[in-house]
Protein backbone atom coordinates (compact mmCIF):
# COMPACT_ATOMS: atom_id res chain seq x y z
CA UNK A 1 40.75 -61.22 16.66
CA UNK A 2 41.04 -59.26 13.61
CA UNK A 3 37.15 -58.89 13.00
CA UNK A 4 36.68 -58.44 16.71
CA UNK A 5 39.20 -55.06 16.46
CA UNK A 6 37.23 -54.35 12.85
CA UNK A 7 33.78 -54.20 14.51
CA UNK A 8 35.26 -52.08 17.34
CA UNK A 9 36.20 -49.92 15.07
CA UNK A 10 33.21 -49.66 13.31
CA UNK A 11 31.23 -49.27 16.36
CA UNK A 12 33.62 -46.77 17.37
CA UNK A 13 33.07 -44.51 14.09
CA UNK A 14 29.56 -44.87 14.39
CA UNK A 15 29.41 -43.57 17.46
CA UNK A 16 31.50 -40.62 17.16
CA UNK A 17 29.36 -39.89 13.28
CA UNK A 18 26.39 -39.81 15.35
CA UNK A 19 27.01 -38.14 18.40
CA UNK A 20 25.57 -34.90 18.97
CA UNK A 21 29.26 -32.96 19.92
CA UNK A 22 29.90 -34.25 16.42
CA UNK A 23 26.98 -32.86 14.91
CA UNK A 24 27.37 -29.91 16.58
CA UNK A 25 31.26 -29.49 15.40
CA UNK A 26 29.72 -30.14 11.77
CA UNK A 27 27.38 -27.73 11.97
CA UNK A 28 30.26 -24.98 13.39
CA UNK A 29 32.60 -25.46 10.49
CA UNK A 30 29.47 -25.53 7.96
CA UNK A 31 29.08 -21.79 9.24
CA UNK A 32 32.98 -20.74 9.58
CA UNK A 33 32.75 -22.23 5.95
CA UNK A 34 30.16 -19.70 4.89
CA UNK A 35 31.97 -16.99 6.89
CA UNK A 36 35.08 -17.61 4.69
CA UNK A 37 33.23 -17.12 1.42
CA UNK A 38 31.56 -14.14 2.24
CA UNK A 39 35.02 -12.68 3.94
CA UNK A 40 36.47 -13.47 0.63
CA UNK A 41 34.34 -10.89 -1.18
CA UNK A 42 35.54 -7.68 1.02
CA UNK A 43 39.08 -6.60 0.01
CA UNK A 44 41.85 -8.37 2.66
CA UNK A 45 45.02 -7.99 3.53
CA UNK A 46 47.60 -10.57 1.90
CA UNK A 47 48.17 -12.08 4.94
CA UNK A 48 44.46 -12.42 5.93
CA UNK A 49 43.67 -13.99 2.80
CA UNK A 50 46.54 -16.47 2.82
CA UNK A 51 45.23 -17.62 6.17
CA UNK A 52 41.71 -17.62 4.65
CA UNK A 53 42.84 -19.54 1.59
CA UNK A 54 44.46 -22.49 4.38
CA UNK A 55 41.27 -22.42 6.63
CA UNK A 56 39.37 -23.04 3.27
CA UNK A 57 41.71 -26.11 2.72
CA UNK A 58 41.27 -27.76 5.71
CA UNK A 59 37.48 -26.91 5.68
CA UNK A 60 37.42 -28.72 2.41
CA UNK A 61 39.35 -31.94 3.75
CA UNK A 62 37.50 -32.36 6.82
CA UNK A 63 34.35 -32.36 4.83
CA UNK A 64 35.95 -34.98 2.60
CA UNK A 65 37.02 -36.89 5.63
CA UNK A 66 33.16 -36.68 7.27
CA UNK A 67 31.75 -37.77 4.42
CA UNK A 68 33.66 -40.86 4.22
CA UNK A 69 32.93 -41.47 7.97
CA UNK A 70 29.55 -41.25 7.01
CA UNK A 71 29.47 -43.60 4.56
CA UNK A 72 31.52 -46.30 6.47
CA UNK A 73 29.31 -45.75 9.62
CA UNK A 74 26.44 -46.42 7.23
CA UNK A 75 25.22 -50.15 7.80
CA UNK A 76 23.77 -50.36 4.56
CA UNK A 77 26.29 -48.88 1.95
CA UNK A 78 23.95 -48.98 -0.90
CA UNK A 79 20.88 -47.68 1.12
CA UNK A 80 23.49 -44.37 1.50
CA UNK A 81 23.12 -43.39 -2.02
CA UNK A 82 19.71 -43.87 -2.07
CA UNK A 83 19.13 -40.96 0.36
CA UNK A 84 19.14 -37.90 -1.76
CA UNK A 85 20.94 -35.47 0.97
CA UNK A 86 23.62 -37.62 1.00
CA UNK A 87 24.02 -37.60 -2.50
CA UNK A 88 24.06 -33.82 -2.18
CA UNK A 89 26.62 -33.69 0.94
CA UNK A 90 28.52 -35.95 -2.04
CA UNK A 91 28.34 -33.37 -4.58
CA UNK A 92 29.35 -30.96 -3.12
CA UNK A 93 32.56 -32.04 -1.13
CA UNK A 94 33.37 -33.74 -3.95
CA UNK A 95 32.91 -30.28 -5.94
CA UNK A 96 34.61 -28.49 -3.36
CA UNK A 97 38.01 -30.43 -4.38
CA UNK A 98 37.77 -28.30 -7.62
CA UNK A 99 40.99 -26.14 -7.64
CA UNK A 100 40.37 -22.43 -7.38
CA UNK A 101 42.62 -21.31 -10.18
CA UNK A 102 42.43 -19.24 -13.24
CA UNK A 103 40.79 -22.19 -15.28
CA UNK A 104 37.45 -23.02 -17.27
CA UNK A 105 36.07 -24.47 -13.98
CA UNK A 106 37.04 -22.00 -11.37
CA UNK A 107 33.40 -20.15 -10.74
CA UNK A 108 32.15 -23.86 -10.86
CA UNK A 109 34.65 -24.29 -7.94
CA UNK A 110 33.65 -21.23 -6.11
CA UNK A 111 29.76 -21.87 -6.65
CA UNK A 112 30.11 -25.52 -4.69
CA UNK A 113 31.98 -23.83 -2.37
CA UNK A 114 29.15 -21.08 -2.03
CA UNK A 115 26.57 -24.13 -1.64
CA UNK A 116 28.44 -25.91 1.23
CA UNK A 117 26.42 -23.37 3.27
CA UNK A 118 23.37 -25.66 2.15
CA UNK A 119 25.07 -28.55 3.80
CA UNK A 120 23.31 -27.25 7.32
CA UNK A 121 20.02 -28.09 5.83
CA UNK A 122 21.01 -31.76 5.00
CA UNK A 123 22.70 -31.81 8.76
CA UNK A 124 19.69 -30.32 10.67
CA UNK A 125 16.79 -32.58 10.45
CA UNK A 126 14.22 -30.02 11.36
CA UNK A 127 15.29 -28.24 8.41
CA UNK A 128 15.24 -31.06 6.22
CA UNK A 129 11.50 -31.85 7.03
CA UNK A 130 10.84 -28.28 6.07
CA UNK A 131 12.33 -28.62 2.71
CA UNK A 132 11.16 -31.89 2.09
CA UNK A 133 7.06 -30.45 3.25
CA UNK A 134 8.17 -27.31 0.68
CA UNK A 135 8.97 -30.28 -2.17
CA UNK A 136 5.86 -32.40 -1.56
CA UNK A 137 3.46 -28.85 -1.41
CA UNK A 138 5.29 -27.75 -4.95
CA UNK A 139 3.01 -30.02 -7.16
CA UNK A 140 -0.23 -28.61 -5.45
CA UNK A 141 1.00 -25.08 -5.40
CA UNK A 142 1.96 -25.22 -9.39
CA UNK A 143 -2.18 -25.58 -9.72
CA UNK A 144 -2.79 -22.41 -7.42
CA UNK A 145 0.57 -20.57 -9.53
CA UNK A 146 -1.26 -21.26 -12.63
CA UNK A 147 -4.50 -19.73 -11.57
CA UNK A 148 -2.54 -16.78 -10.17
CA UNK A 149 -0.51 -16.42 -13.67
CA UNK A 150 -4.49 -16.49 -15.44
CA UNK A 151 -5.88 -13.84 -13.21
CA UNK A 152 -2.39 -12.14 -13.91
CA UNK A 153 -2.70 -11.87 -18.15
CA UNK A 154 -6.99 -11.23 -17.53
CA UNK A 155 -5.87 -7.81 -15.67
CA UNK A 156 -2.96 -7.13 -17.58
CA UNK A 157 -4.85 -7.44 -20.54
CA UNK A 158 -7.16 -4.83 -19.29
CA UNK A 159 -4.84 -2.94 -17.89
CA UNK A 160 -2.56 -2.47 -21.68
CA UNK A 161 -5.93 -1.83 -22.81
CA UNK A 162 -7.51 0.69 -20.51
CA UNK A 163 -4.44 2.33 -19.04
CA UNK A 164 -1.93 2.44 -22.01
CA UNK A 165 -2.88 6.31 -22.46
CA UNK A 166 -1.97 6.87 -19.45
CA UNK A 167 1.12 5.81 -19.18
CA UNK A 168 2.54 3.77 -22.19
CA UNK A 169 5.73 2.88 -19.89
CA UNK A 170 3.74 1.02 -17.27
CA UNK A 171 0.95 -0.41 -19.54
CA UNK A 172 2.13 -0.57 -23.23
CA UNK A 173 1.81 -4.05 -23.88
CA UNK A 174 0.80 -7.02 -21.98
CA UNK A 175 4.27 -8.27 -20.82
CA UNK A 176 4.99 -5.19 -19.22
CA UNK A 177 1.66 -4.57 -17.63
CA UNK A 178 1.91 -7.76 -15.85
CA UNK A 179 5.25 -6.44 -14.62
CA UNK A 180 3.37 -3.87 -13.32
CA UNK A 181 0.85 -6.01 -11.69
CA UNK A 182 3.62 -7.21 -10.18
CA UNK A 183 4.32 -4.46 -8.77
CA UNK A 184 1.16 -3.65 -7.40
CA UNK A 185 0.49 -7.42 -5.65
CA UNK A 186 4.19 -6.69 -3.79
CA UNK A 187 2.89 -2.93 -2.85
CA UNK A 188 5.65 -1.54 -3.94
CA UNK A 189 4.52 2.12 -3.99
CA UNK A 190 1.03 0.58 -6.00
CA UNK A 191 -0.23 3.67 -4.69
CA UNK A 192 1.38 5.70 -7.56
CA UNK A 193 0.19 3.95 -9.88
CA UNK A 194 -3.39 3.62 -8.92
CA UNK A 195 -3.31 7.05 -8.32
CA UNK A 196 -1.92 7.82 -12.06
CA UNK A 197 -5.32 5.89 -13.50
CA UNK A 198 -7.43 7.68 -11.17
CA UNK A 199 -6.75 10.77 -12.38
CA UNK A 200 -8.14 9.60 -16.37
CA UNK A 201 -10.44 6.72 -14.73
CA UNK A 202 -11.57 8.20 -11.32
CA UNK A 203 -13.33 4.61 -10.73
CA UNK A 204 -10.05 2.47 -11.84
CA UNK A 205 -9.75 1.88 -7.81
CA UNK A 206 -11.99 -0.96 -8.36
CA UNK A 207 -9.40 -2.12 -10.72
CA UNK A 208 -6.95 -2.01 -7.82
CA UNK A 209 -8.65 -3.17 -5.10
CA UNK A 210 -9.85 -6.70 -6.79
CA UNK A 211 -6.86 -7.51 -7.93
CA UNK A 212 -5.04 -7.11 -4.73
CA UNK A 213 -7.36 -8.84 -2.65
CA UNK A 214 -7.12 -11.76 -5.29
CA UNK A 215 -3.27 -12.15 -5.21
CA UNK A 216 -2.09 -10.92 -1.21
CA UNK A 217 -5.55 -12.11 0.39
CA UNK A 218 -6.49 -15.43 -1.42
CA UNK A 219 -4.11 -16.92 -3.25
CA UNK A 220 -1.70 -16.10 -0.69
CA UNK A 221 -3.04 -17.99 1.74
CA UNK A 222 -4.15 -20.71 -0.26
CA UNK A 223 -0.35 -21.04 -0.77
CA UNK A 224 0.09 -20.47 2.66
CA UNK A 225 -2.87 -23.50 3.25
CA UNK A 226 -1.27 -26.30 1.01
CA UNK A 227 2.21 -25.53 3.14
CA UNK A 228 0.20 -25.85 6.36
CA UNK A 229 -1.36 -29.20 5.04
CA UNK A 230 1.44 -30.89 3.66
CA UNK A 231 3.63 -30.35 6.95
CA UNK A 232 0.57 -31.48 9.06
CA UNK A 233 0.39 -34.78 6.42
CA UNK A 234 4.34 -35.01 7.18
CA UNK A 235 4.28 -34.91 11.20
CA UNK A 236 1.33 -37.62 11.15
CA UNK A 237 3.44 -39.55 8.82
CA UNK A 238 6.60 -38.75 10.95
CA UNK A 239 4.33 -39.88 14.48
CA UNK A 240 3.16 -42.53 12.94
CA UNK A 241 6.12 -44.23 11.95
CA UNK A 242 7.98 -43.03 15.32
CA UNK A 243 4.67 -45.32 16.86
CA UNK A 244 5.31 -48.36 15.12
CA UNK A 245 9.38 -48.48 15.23
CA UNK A 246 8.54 -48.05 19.53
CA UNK A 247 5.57 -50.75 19.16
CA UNK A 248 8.32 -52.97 17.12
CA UNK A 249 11.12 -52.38 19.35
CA UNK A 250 8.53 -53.24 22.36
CA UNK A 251 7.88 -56.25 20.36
CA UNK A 252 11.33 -57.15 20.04
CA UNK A 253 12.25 -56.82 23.61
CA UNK A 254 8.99 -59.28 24.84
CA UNK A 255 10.26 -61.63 22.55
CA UNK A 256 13.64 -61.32 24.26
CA UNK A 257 11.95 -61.58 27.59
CA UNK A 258 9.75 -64.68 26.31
CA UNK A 259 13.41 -66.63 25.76
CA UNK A 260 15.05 -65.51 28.68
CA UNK A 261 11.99 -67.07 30.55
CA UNK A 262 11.94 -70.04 28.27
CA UNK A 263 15.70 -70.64 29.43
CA UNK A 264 15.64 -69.69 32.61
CA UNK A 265 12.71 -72.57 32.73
CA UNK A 266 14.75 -75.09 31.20
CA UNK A 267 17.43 -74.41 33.77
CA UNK A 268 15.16 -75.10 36.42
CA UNK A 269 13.80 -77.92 34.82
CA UNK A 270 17.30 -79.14 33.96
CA UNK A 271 18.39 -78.39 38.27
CA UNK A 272 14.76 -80.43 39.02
CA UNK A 273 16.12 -83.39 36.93
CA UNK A 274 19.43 -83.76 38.33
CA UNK A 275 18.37 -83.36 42.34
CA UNK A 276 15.44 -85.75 41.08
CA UNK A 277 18.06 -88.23 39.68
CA UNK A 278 20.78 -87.80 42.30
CA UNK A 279 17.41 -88.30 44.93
């Protein structure tokens, strides 16, 4: 009786962990949560902030209590640790129970509490494949970053060479000339400063124009390419497995069809015995 009422239970708190209205009411105190920091930084009336301070509190312990219906719902306890997110939901409730006094670890307490915000990315799948496409495209984009960071110190070194008459601010050395460059890939009035050169170096333009078609045109969108790649990778690998769990679950239920037959045709041959017998 008693592990018929514990597996009720448990069926019971899985079902409510992973229904959508729960989900959904996750997701709503995830952004009331967020809400409550940001109100926090605005000057509030006592009473206000008291009432924030109490809605903080029992954002905190519901989060604490979700977490631990997560894990119990979790058929596989160890398998739950092994997922990174949850690992992160982990850290940070846990973090969250950090007092918010006047103490060594109070802007550590205040930071996790900042971060819960992040929890909607570990509750939303959709944005979890995102982040987890961004993670995967990282390694492929450090090669492209690097290439970008050579073409970088090549003009900045021309640049601290060519323009530092010009303007020593702007192109003194070659630290601050790639600042500079930075400037000009983001177009952030790169006008001004092309137009500065021109005026010692009429044909500097050049200067300009290669270097900005390098860093917005292609290296942008070769950025913009490995992103596009890795996702498409990611929802083959996502249809694919989606394919085989249906063709195993198929599977599963002919092979549940195959023994009801096979019983339902011992029956019969069982009911054929006995009128044959009784006959």
């Amino acid at each position: 009786m008693q592990k018929t009422d514990s597996k009720s239970w448990f069926s019971l708190i899985k079902l409510v962990e992973s229904s959508a209205w729960f989900q959904g009411f996750i997701i709503s105190i995830i952004i009331i949560a967020a809400l409550t920091v940001g109100a926090k930084t605005y000057a509030l009336p006592p009473a206000v902030e008291i009432a924030i301070n109490y809605l903080d509190s029992f954002i905190t312990i519901f989060f604490l209590v979700e977490i631990i219906l997560r894990f119990v719902a979790c058929d596989n306890k160890k398998a739950f640790f092994k997922d990174p997110w949850n690992i992160f939901d982990s850290i940070i409730v846990i973090g969250s129970l950090l007092p918010i006094s006047e103490s060594d670890m109070v802007l550590v307490g205040r930071l996790l509490r900042v971060f819960r915000v992040l929890r909607l990315v570990s509750i939303i799948p959709d944005l979890r494949y995102l982040i987890n496409a961004l993670l995967k495209a990282i390694p492929k984009m450090g090669y492209i970053a690097l290439l970008m960071f050579i073409i970088f110190y090549l003009f900045a070194a021309v640049g601290a060479i060519f323009f530092e008459d010009v303007n020593p601010t702007l192109w003194g050395d070659i630290a601050t000339a790639m600042l500079t460059l930075f400037r000009v890939a983001t177009f952030e009035d790169w006008t001004d400063v092309m137009y500065e050169t021109m005026a010692v170096y009429p044909f500097s333009w050049i200067y300009y124009i290669i270097f900005i078609f390098l860093t917005a045109f292609v290296f942008l969108n070769m950025m913009v390419g490995v992103v596009l790649d890795v996702m498409t990778q990611e929802t083959n690998k996502q249809e694919h497995d989606a394919q085989e769990q249906n063709h195993a679950e198929l599977m599963n239920q002919m092979q549940q069809m195959q023994q009801q037959i096979v019983a339902l045709n011992e029956k019969l041959d069982d009911k054929l015995n006995e009128k044959s017998d009784k006959s």
